[in-house]
C-alpha atoms as a PDB file:
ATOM      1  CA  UNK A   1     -36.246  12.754  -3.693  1.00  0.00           C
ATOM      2  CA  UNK A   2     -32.660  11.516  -3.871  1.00  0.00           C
ATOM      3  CA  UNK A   3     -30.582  13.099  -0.627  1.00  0.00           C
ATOM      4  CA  UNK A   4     -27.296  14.979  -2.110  1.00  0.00           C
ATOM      5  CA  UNK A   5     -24.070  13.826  -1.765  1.00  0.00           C
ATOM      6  CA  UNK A   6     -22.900  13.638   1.331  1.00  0.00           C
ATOM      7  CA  UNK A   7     -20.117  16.228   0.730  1.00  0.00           C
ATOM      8  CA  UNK A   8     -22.395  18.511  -1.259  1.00  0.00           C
ATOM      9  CA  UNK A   9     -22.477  20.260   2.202  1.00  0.00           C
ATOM     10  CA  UNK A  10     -18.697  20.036   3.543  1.00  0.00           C
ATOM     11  CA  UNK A  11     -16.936  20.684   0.179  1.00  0.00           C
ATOM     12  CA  UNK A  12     -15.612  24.227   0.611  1.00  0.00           C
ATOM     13  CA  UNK A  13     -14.704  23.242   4.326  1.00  0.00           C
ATOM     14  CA  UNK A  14     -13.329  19.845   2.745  1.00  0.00           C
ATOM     15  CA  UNK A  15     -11.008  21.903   0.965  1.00  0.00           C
ATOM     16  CA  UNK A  16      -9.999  24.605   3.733  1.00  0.00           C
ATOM     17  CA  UNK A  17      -9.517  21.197   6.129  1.00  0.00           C
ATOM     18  CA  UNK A  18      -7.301  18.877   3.491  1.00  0.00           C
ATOM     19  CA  UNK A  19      -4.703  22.040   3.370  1.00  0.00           C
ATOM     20  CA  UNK A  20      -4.637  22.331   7.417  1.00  0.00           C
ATOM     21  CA  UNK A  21      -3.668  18.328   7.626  1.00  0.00           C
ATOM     22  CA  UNK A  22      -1.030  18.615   5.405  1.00  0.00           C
ATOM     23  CA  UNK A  23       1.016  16.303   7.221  1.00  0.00           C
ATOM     24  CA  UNK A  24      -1.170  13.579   6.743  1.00  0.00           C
ATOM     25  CA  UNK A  25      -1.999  14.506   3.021  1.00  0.00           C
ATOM     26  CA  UNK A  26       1.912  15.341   2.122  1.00  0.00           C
ATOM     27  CA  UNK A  27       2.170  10.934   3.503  1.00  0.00           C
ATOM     28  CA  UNK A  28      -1.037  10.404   1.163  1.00  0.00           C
ATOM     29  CA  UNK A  29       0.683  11.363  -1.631  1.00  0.00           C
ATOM     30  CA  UNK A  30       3.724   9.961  -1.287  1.00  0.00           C
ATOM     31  CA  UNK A  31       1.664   6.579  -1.147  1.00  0.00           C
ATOM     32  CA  UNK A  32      -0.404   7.528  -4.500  1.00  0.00           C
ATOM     33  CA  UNK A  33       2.923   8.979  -6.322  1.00  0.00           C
ATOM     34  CA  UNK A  34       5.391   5.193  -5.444  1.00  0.00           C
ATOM     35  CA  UNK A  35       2.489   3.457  -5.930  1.00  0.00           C
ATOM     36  CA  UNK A  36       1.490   4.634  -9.245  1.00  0.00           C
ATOM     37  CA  UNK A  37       4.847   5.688 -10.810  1.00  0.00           C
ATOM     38  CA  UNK A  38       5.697   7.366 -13.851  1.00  0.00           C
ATOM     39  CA  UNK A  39       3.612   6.568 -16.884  1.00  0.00           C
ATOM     40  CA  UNK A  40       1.144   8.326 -19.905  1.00  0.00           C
ATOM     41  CA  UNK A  41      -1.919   8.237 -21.178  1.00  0.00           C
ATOM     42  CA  UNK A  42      -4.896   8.933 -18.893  1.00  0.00           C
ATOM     43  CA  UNK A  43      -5.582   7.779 -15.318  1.00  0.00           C
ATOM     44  CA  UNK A  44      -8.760   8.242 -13.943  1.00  0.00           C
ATOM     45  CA  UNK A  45      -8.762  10.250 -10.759  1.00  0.00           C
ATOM     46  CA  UNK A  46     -12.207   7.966  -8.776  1.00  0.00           C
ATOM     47  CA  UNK A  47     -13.896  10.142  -6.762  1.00  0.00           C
ATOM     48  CA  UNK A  48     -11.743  12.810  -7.304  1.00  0.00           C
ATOM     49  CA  UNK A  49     -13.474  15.220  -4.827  1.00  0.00           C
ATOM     50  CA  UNK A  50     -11.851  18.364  -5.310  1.00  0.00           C
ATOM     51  CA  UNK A  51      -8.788  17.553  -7.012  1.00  0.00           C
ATOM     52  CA  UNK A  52      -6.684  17.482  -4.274  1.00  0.00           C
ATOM     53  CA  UNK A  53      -4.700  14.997  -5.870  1.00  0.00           C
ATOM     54  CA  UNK A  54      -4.361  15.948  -9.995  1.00  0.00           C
ATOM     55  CA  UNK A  55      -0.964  17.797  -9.572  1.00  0.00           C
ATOM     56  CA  UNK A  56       0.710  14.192  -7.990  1.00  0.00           C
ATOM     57  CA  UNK A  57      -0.325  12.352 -11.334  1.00  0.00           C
ATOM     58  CA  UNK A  58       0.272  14.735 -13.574  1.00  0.00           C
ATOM     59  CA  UNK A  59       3.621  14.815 -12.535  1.00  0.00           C
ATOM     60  CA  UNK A  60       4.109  11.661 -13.182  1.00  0.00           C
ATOM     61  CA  UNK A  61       3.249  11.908 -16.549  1.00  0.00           C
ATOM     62  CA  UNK A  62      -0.195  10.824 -16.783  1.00  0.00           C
ATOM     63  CA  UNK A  63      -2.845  12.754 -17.780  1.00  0.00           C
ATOM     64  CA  UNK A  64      -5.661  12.796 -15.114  1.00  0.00           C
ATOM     65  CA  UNK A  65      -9.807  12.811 -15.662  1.00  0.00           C
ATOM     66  CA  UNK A  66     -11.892  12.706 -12.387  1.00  0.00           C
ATOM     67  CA  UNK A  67     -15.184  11.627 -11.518  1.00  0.00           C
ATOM     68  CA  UNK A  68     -17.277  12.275  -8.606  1.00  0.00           C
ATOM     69  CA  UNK A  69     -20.929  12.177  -7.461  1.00  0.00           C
ATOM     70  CA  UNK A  70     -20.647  15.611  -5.769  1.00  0.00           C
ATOM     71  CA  UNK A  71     -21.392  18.829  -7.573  1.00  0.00           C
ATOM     72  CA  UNK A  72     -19.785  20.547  -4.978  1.00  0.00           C
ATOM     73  CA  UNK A  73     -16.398  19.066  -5.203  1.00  0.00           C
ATOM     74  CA  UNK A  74     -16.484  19.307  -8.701  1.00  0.00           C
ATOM     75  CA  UNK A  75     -16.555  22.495  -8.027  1.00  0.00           C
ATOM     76  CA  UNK A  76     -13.409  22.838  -6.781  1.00  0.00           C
ATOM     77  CA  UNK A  77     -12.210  20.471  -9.101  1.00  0.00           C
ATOM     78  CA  UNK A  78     -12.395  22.820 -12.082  1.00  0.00           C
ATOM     79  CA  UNK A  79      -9.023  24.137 -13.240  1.00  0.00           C
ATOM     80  CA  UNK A  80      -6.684  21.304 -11.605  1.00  0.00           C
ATOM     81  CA  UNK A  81      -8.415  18.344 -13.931  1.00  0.00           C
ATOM     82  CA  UNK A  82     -11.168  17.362 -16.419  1.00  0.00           C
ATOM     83  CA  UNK A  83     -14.116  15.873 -14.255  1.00  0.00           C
ATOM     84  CA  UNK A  84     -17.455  15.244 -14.800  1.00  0.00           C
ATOM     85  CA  UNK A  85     -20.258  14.136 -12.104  1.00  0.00           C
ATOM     86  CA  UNK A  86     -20.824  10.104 -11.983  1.00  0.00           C
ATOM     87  CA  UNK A  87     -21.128   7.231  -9.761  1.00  0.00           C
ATOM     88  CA  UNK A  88     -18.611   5.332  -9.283  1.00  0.00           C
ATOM     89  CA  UNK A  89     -20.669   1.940  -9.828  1.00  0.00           C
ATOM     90  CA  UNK A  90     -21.547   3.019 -13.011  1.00  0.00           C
ATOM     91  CA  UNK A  91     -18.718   4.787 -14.893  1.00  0.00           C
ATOM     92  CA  UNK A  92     -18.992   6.537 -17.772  1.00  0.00           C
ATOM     93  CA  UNK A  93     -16.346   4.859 -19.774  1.00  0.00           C
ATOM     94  CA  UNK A  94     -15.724   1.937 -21.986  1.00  0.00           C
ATOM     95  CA  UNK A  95     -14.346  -1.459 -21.175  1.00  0.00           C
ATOM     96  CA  UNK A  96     -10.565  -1.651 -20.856  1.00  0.00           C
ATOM     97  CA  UNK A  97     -10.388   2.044 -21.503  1.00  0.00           C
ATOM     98  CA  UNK A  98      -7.482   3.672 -19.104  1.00  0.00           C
ATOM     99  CA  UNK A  99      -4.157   1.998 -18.623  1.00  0.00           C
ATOM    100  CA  UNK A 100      -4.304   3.674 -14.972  1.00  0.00           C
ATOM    101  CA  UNK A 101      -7.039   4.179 -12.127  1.00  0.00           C
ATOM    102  CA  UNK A 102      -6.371   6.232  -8.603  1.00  0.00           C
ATOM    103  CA  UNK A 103      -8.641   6.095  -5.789  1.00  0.00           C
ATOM    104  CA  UNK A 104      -7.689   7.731  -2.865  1.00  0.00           C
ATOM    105  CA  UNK A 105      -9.492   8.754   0.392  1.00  0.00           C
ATOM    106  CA  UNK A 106     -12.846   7.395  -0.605  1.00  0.00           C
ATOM    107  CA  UNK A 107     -13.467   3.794   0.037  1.00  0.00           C
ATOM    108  CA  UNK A 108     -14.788   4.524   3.318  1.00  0.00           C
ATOM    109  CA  UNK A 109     -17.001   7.210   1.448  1.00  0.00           C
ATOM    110  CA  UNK A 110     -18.583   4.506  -0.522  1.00  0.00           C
ATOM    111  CA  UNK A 111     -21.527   2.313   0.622  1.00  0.00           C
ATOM    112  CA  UNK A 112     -20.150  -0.747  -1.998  1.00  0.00           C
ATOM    113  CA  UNK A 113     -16.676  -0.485  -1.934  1.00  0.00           C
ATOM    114  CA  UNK A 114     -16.350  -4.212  -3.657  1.00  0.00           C
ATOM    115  CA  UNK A 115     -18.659  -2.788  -6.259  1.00  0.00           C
ATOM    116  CA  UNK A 116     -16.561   0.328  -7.200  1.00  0.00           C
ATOM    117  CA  UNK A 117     -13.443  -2.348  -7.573  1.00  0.00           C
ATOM    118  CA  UNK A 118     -15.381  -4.548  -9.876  1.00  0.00           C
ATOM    119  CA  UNK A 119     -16.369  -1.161 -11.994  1.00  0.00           C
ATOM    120  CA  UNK A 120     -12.596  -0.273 -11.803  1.00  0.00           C
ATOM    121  CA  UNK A 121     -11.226  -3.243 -12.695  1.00  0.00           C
ATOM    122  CA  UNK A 122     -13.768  -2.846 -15.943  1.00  0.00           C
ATOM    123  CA  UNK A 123     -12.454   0.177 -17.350  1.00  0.00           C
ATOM    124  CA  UNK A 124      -8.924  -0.783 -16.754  1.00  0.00           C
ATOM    125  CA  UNK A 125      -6.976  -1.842 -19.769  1.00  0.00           C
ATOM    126  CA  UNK A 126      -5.555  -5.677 -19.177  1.00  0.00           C
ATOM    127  CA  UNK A 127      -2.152  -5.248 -17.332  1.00  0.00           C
ATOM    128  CA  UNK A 128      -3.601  -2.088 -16.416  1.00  0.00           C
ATOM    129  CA  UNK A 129      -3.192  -0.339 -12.591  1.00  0.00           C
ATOM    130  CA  UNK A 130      -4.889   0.530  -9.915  1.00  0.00           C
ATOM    131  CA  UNK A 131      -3.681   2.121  -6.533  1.00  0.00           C
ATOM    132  CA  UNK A 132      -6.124   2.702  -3.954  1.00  0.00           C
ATOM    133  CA  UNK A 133      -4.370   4.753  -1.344  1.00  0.00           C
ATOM    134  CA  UNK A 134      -7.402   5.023   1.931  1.00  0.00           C
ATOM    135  CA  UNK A 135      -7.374   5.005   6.110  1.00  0.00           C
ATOM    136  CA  UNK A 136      -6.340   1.717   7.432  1.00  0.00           C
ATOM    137  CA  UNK A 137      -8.922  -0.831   7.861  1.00  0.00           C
ATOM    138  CA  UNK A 138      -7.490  -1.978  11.203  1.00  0.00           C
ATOM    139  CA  UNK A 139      -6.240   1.291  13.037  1.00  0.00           C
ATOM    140  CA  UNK A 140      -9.188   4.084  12.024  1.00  0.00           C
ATOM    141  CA  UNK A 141     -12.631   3.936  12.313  1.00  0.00           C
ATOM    142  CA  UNK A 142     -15.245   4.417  14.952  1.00  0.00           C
ATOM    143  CA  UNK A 143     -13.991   0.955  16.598  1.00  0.00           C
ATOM    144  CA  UNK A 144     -10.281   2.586  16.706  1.00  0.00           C
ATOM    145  CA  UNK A 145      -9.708   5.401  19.589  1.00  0.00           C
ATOM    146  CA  UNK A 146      -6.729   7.238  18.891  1.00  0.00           C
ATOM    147  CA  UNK A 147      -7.286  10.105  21.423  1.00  0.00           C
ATOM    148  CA  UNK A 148      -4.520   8.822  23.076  1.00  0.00           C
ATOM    149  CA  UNK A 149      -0.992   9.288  20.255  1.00  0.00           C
ATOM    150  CA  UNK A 150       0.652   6.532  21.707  1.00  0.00           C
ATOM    151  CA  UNK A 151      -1.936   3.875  22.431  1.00  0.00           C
ATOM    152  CA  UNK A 152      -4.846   3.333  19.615  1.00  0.00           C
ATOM    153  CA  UNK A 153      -7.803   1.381  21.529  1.00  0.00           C
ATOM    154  CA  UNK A 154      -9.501  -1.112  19.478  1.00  0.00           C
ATOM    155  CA  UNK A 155     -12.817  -2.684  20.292  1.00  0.00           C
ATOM    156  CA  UNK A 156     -15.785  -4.838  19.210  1.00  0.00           C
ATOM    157  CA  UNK A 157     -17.256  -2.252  16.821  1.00  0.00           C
ATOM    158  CA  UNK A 158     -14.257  -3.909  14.018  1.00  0.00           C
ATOM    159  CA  UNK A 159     -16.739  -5.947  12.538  1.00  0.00           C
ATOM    160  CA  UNK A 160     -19.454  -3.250  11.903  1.00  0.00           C
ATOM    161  CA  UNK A 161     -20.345  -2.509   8.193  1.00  0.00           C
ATOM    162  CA  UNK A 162     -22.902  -0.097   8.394  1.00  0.00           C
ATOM    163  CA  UNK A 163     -21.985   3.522   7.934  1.00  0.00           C
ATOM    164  CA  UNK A 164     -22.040   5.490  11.256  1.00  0.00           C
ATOM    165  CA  UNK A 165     -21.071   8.989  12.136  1.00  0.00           C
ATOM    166  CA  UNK A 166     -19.309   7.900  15.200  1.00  0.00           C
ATOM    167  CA  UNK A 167     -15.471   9.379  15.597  1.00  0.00           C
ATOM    168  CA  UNK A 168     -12.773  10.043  18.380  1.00  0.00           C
ATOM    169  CA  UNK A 169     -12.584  13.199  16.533  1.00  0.00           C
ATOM    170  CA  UNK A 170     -16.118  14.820  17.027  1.00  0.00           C
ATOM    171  CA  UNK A 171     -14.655  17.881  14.579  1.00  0.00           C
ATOM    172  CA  UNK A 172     -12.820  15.666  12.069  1.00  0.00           C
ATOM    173  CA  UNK A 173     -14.712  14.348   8.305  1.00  0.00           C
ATOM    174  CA  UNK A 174     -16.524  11.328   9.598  1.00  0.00           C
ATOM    175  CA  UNK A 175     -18.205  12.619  12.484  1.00  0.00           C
ATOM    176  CA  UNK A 176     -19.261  15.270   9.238  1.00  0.00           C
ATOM    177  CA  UNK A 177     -20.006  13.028   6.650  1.00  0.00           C
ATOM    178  CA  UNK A 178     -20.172   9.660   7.721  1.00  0.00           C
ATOM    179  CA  UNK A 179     -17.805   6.170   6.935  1.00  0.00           C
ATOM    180  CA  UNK A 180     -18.884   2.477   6.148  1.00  0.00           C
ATOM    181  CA  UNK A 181     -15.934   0.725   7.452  1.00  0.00           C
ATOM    182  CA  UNK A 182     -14.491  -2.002   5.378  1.00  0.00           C
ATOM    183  CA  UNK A 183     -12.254  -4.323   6.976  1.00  0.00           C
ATOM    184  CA  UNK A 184      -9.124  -5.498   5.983  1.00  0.00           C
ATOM    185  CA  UNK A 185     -10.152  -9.139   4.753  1.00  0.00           C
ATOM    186  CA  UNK A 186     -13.087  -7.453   2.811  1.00  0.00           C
ATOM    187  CA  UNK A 187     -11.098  -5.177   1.100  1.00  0.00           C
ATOM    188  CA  UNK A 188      -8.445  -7.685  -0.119  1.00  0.00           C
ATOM    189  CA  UNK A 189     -11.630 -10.399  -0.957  1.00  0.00           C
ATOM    190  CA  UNK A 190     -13.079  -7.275  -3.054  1.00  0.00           C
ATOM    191  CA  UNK A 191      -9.651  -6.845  -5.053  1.00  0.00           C
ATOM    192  CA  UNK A 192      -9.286 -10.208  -5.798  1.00  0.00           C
ATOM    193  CA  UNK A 193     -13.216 -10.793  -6.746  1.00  0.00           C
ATOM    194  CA  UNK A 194     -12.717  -8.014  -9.145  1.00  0.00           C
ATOM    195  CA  UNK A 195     -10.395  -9.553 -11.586  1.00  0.00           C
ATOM    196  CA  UNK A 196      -6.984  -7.853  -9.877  1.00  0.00           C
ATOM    197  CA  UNK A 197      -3.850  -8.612  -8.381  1.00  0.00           C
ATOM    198  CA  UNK A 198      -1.916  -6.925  -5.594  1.00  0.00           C
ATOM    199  CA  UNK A 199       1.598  -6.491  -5.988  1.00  0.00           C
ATOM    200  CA  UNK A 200       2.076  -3.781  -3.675  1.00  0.00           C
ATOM    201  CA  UNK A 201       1.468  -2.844  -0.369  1.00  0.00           C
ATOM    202  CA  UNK A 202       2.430   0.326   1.837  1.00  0.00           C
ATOM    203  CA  UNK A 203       1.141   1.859   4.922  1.00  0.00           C
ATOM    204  CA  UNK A 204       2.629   4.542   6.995  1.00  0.00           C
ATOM    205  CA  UNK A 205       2.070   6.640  10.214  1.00  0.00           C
ATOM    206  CA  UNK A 206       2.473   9.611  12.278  1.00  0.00           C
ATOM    207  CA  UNK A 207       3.982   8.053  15.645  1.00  0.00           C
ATOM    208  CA  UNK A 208       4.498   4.396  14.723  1.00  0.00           C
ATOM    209  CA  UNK A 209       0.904   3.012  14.676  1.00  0.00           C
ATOM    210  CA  UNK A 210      -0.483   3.419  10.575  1.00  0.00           C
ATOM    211  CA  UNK A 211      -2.899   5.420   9.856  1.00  0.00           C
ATOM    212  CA  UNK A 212      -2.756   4.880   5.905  1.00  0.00           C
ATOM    213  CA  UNK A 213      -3.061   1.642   4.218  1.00  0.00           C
ATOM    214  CA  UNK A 214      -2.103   2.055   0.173  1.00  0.00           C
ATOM    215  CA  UNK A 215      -1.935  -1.315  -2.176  1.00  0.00           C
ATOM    216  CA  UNK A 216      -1.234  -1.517  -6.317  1.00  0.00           C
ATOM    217  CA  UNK A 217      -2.934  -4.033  -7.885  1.00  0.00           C
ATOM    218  CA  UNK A 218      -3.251  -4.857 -11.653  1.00  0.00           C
ATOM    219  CA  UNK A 219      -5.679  -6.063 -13.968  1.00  0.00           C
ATOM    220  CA  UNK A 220      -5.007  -9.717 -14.939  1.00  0.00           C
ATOM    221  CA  UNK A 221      -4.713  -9.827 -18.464  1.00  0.00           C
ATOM    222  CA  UNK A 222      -7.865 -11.798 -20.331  1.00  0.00           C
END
C-alpha cells in the first residue's frame, strides 16, 4: 500500500501555521510576486498545497491552476484556485503548455527535486518562466542551527541528501513532515540540466543571515 502524502496529516495545521508566520510568508511573496511579474494566461501553481499563494498571481494578472499530490491540501485549495491531485514528475499537461510555472515552498518537500525541474521545464512554453521561490540551501536545514538569531551554526550534515526529520525547531514543518535537502550547487546543476536559464536571483532574511533563496529562470527557446 502506497503511504499518503506526507501532508495528508498536517494540512489543516499547515494552514493554521502559514497564517501565524506571516512575517516570513508576507517576504515569500514578495519573492514570488518580483520574480514573476505581471503577465496573462495561466501559470501553474506546483505543488500548490493549500493555495496559500493563488491571490499573489492572480494579481498579477495571471490566471493560476495548482497541482498537488495531497488530498488534504487540495482541500483547502478549493475556492482560491483550480487544482487537481498529481505528481509533480508526471504532470498532467501538454508540452510547452503554460507561458508561466510557480513553485514555492516545496523543493525540499520533494524526493527528486531535479526531476520536478525537468517536468517543469516540459510544460513551459519556449521563453516561458519559472520562479521557484524555497528555504535557502546554505542557511536552513538540519545541518543549519539557527537557535541562536544572530549566529546560524553550520556543520557537516551540508552534504546529506537523504530526507530526515531532524530540525532546530522540534515544533516547526520539518521536524512534522520531513525535508531532503538540496544543496545549492545541485539545485543550480538541476536548472540548468533541465533546459532553463537563470536570470534572476533574490534571497532575503529576518536579521541579516537569509533564510529564503528565490531565482527566475526561463525556458530556452528550441
Amino acid at each position: 500500500m502506497t503511504a499518503p502524502p506526507a501532508y495528508d496529516a498536517h494540512a489543516d495545521w499547515y494552514e493554521d501555521y502559514t497564517a501565524i508566520a506571516s512575517s516570513y510568508m508576507d517576504r515569500v511573496r514578495v519573492h514570488l510576486a518580483d520574480l514573476l511579474g505581471p503577465g496573462s494566461g495561466s501559470c501553474l501553481d506546483l505543488c500548490c498545497g493549500g493555495g496559500a499563494h493563488a491571490a499573489t498571481i492572480r494579481g498579477l494578472g495571471w490566471t493560476p491552476v495548482g497541482v498537488d499530490l495531497s488530498q488534504g491540501q487540495l482541500r483547502w485549495a478549493k475556492g482560491r484556485l483550480p487544482a487537481v491531485a498529481g505528481d509533480a514528475t508526471r504532470l498532467p499537461l501538454r508540452d510547452g503548455s503554460v507561458p508561466a510555472v510557480a513553485c514555492v515552498l516545496a523543493h525540499t518537500d520533494l524526493p527528486d527535486y531535479a526531476a520536478v525541474l525537468r517536468e517543469a521545464a516540459r510544460v513551459l512554453v519556449p521563453g516561458g518562466r519559472l520562479v521557484h521561490v524555497g528555504v535557502h540551501p546554505c542557511f536552513v536545514g538540519a545541518f543549519a542551527d539557527r537557535s541562536d538569531a544572530d549566529l546560524i551554526t553550520i556543520n557537516t550534515r551540508y552534504a546529506e541528501t537523504a530526507r530526515t526529520f531532524d530540525a532546530w525547531a522540534p515544533h516547526g514543518v520539518r521536524a512534522r513532515v520531513g525535508a531532503w535537502h538540496v544543496p545549492l550547487a545541485d539545485l543550480l546543476n538541476a536548472v540548468v540540466d533541465a533546459g532553463l536559464r537563470i536570470d534572476r536571483v533574490a534571497e532575503s532574511s529576518p536579521n541579516g543571515i537569509a533564510d529564503t533563496f528565490a531565482f527566475r529562470a526561463v525556458r530556452v527557446r528550441s
